[in-house]
C-alpha atoms as a PDB file:
ATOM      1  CA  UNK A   1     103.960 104.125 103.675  1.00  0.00           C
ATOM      2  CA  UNK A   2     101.860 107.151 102.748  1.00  0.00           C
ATOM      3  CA  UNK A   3      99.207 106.246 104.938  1.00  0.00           C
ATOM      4  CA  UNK A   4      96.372 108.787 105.478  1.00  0.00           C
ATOM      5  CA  UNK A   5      94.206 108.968 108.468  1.00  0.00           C
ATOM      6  CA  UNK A   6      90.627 108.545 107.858  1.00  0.00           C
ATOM      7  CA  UNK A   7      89.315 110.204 111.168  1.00  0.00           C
ATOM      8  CA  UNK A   8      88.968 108.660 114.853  1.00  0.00           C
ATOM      9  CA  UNK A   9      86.261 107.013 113.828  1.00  0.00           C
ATOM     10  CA  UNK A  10      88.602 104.355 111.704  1.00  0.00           C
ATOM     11  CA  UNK A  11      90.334 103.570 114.596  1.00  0.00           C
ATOM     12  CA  UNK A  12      89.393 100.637 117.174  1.00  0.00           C
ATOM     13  CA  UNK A  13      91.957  99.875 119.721  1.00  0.00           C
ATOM     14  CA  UNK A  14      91.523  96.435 121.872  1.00  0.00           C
ATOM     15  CA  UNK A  15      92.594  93.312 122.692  1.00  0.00           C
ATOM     16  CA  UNK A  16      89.738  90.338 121.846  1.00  0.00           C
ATOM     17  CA  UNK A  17      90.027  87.365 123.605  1.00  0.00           C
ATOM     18  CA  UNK A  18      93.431  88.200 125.570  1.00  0.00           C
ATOM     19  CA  UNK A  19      93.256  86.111 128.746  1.00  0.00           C
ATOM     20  CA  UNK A  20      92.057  83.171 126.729  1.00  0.00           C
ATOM     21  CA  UNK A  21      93.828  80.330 125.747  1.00  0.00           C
ATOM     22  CA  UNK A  22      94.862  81.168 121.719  1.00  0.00           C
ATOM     23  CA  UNK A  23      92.584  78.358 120.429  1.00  0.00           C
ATOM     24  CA  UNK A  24      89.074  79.586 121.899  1.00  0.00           C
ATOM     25  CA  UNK A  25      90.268  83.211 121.291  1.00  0.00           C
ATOM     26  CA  UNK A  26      89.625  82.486 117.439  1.00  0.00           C
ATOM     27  CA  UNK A  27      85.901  81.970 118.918  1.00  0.00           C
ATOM     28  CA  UNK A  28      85.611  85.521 120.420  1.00  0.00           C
ATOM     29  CA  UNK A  29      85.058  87.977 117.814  1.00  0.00           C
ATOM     30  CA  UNK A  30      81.776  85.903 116.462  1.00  0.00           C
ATOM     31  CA  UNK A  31      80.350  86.371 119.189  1.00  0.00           C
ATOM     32  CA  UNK A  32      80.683  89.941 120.192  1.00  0.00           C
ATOM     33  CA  UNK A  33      78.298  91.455 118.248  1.00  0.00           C
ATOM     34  CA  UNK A  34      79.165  94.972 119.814  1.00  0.00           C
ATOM     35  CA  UNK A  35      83.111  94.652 118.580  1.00  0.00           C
ATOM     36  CA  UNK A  36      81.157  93.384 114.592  1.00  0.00           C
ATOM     37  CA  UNK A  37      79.617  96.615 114.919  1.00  0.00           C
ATOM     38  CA  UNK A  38      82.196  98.880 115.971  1.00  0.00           C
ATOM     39  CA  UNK A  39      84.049  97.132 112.833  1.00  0.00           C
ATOM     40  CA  UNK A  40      81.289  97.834 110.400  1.00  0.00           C
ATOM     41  CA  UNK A  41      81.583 101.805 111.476  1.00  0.00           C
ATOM     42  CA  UNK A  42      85.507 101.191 110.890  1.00  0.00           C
ATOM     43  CA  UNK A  43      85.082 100.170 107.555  1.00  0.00           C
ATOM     44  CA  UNK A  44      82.217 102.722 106.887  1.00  0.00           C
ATOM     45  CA  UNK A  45      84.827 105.723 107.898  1.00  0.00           C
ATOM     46  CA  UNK A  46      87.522 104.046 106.059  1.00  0.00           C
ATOM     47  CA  UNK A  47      85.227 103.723 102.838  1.00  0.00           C
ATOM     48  CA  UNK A  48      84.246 107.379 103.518  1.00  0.00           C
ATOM     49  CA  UNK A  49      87.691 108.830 103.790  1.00  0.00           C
ATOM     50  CA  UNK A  50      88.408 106.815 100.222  1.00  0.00           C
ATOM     51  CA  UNK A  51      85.732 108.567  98.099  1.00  0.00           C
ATOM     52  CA  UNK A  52      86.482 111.975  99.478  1.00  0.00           C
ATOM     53  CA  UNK A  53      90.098 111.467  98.775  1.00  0.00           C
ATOM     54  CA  UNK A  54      89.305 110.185  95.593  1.00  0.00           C
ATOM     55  CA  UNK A  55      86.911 113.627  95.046  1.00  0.00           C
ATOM     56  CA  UNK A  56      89.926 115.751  96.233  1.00  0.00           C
ATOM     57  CA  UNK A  57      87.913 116.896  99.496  1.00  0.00           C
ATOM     58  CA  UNK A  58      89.924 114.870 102.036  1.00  0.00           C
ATOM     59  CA  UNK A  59      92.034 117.056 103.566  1.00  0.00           C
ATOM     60  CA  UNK A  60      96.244 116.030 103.106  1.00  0.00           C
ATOM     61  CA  UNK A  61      98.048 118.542 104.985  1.00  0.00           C
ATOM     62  CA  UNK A  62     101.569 117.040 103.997  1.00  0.00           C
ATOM     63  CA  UNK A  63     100.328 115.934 100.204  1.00  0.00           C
ATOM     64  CA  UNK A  64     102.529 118.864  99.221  1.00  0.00           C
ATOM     65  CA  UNK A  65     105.740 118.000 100.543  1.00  0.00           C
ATOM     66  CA  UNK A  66     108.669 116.343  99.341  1.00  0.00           C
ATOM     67  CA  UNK A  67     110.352 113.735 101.014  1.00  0.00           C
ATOM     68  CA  UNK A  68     113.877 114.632 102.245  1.00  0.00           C
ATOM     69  CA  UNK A  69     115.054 110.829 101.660  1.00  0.00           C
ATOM     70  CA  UNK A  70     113.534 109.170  99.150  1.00  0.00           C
ATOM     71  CA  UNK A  71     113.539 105.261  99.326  1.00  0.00           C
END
């Protein structure tokens, strides 16, 4: 997919409102205001990662390479 990691920071692994019953777990997330945050810092790496890309100072080790099977 050519996806390019923006850093740990972009990252946030969890599972919100797992032992709930699906229809109240919809209600979870707006009211963790700690998980909103972590999200903002998510999107704050991610936004990062996109302007230095777009600079050409994000680092691509594989940019280089060719694919051995092209789709």
């Amino acid at each position: 997919m050519g996806l390019i990691d923006a850093g740990a920071p972009s990252k946030l692994d969890r599972y919100i409102g797992y032992y709930e019953s699906y229809a109240a777990s919809h209600e979870t997330p707006d009211h963790d205001h700690a998980m909103q945050e972590e999200v903002k810092d998510i999107a704050n790496a991610v936004a990062m990662a996109v302007v230095e890309l777009r600079g050409n100072r994000l680092s691509v080790p594989d940019k280089n390479l060719q694919q051995p099977c092209p789709k």
